[in-house]
Protein backbone atom coordinates (compact mmCIF):
# COMPACT_ATOMS: atom_id res chain seq x y z
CA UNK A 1 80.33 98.82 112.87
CA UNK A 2 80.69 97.77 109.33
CA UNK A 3 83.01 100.45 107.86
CA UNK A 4 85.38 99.93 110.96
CA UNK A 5 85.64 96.28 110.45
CA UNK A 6 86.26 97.12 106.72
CA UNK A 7 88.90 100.02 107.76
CA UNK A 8 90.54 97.25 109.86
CA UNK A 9 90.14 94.14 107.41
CA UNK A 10 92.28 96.88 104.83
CA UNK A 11 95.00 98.10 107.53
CA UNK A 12 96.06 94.64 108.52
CA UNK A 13 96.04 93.15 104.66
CA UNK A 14 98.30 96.21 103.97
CA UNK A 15 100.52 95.73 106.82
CA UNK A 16 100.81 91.86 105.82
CA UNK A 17 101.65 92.92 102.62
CA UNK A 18 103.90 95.20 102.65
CA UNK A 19 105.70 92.74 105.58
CA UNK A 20 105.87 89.86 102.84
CA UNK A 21 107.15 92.43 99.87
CA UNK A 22 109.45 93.53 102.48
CA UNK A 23 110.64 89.66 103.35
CA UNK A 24 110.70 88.92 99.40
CA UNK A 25 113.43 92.31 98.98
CA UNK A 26 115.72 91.95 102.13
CA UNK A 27 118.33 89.74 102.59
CA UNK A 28 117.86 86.11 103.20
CA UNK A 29 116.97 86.28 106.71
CA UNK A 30 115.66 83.55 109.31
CA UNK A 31 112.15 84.51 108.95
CA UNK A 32 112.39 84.84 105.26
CA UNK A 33 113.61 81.37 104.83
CA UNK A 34 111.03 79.45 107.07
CA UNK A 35 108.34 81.51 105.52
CA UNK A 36 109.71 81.58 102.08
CA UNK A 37 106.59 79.56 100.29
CA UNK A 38 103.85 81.82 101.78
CA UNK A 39 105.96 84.90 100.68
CA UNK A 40 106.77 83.79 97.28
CA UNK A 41 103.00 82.53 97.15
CA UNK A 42 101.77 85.99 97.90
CA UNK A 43 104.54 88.35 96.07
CA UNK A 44 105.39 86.65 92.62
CA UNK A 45 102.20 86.85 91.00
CA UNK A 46 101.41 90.13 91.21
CA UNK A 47 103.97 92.09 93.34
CA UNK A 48 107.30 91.24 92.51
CA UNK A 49 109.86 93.36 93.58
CA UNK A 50 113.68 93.93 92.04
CA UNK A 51 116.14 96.34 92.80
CA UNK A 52 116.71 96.93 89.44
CA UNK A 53 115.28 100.75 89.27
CA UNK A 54 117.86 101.82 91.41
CA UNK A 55 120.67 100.02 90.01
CA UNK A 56 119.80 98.97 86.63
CA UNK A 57 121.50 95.84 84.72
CA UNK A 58 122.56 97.34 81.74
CA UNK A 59 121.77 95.20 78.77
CA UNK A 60 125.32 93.08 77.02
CA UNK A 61 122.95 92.58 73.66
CA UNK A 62 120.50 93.70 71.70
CA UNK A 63 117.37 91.53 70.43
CA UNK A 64 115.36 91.40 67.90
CA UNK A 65 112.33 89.70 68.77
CA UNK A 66 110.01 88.68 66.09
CA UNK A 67 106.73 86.25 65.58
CA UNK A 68 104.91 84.37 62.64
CA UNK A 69 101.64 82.64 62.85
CA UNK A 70 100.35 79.34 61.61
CA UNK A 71 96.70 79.33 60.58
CA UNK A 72 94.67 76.44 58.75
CA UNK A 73 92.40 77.32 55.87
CA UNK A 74 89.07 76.00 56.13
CA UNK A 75 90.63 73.42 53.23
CA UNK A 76 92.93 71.96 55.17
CA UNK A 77 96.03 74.19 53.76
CA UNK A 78 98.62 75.70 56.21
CA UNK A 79 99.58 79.21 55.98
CA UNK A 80 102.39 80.41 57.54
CA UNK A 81 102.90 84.56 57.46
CA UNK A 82 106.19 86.33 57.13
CA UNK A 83 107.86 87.19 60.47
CA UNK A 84 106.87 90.56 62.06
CA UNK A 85 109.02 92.50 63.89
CA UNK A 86 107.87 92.99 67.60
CA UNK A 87 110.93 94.76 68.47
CA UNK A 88 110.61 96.73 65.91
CA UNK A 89 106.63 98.26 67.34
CA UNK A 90 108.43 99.13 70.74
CA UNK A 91 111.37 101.22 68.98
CA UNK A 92 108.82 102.95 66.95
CA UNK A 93 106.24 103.84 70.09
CA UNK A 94 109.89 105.45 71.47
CA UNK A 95 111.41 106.70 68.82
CA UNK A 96 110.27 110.88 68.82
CA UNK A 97 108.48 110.79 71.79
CA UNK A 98 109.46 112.94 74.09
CA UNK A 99 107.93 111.32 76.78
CA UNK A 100 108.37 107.28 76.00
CA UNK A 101 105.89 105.18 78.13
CA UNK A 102 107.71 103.08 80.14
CA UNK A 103 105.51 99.78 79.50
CA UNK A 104 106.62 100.78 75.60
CA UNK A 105 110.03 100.18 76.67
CA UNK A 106 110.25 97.66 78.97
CA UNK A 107 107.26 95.62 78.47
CA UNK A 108 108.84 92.80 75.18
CA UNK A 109 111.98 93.06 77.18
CA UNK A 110 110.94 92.68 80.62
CA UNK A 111 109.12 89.59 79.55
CA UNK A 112 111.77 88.39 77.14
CA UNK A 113 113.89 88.03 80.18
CA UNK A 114 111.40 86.52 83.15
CA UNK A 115 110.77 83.98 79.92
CA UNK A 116 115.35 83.72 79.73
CA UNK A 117 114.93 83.06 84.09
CA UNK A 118 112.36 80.81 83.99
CA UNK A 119 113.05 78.35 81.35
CA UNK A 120 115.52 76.36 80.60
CA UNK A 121 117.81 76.23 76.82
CA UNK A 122 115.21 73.43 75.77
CA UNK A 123 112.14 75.89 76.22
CA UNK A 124 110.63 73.72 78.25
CA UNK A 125 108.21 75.20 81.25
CA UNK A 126 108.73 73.18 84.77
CA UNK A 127 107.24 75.40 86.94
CA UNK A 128 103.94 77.63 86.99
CA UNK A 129 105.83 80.39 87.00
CA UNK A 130 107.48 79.49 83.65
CA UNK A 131 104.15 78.43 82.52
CA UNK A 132 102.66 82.08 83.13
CA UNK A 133 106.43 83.65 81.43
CA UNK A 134 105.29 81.98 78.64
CA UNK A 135 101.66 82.61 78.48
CA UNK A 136 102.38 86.50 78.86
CA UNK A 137 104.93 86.39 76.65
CA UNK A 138 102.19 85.09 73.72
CA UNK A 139 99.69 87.41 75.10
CA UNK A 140 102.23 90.20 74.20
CA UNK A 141 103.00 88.95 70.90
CA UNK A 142 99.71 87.75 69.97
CA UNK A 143 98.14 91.39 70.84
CA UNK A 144 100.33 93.34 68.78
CA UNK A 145 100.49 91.05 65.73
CA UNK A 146 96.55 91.50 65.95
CA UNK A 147 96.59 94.71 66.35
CA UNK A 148 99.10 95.02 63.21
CA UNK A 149 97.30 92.29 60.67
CA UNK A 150 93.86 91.56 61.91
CA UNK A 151 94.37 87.60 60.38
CA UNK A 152 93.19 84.98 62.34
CA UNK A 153 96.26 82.72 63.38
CA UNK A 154 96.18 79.61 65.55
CA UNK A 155 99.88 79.56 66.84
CA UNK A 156 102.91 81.99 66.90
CA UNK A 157 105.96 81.42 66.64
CA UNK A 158 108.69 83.72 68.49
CA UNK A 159 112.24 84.06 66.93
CA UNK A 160 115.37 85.78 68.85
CA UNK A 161 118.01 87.32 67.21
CA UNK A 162 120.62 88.45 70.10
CA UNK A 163 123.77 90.59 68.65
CA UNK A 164 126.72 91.33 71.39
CA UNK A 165 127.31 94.74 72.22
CA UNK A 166 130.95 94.98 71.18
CA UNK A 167 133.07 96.94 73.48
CA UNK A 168 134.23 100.06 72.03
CA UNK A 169 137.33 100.45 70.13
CA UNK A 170 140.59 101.46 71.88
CA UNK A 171 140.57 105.43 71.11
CA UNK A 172 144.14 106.20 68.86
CA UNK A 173 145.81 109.53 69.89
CA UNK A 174 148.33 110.72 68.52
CA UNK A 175 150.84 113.67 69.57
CA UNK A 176 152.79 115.51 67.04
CA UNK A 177 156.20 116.58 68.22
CA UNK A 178 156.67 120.59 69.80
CA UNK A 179 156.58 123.07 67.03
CA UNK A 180 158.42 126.01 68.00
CA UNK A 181 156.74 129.09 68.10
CA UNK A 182 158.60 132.49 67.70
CA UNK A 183 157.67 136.08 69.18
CA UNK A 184 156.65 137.24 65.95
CA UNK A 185 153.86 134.27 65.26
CA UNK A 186 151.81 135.07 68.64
């Protein structure tokens, strides 16, 4: 009696599941819209869902993303360190591997961007969502600065550098005029 209950308790939360990821993905839709709290309450923690694998937004930039800390000596001094590159860690757990992890790649980035969605140009969090962006966005750099310096640091400080990707250059060609070729040359 008690595994069936179980079996059925975990077939109906995975049908109501993957009926909510499925509301979150399609296209705005009656249902979707009258149900959109619940659905956005259930997916966006955890289960978010993007269309992105299959049709990728290519990036326009490049960033370098990079942290300091702050600590207070037991004195009463403040130290601030030099910046660290966390940019830098993901190209070098890429570069030579022949088989990158994907969190390696995506993982700075990823969160660089929910933090771009989510906040507004005066860094200011107004919704929980933005308030967890930015919390996993510290966790991230706070883990690999650790993992890099083993100081103790109160705060971090993030800096973005964002370069354009220039278009390419217009490619030159040039034809030279028809150079006659006799019998003999062939």
């Amino acid at each position: 009696m008690g595994t069936s209950a179980a079996v059925a308790l975990c077939l109906a939360t995975t049908l109501v599941h993957v009926l909510l990821v499925f509301l979150h993905v399609a296209p705005p839709n009656p249902l979707s819209r009258q149900y959109s709290r619940q659905i956005n309450a259930w997916v966006l923690p955890l289960f978010e869902q993007n269309w992105r694998l299959f049709a990728p937004d290519p990036e326009s930039v490049n960033r370098q993303i990079s942290a300091r800390t702050l600590h207070t000596t037991p004195d009463g001094r403040v130290r601030t360190s030099g910046w660290f590159d966390l940019s830098g860690v993901d190209t070098a757990a890429v570069k030579h591997d022949p088989f990158p992890s994907h969190t390696a790649q995506n993982m700075l980035r990823r969160a660089w961007s929910s933090y771009l969605e989510t906040h507004g140009n005066d860094d200011e969090p107004r919704t929980a969502r933005a308030l967890m962006m930015q919390r996993y966005l510290t966790d991230i750099a706070v883990d690999r600065i650790s993992e890099h310096r083993g100081d103790a640091f109160e705060f971090v400080q993030l800096r973005v550098t964002t370069v354009p990707i220039t278009a390419p250059k217009p490619v030159e060609t040039r034809y030279l005029p028809w150079w006659k070729v006799t019998p003999r040359d062939n």
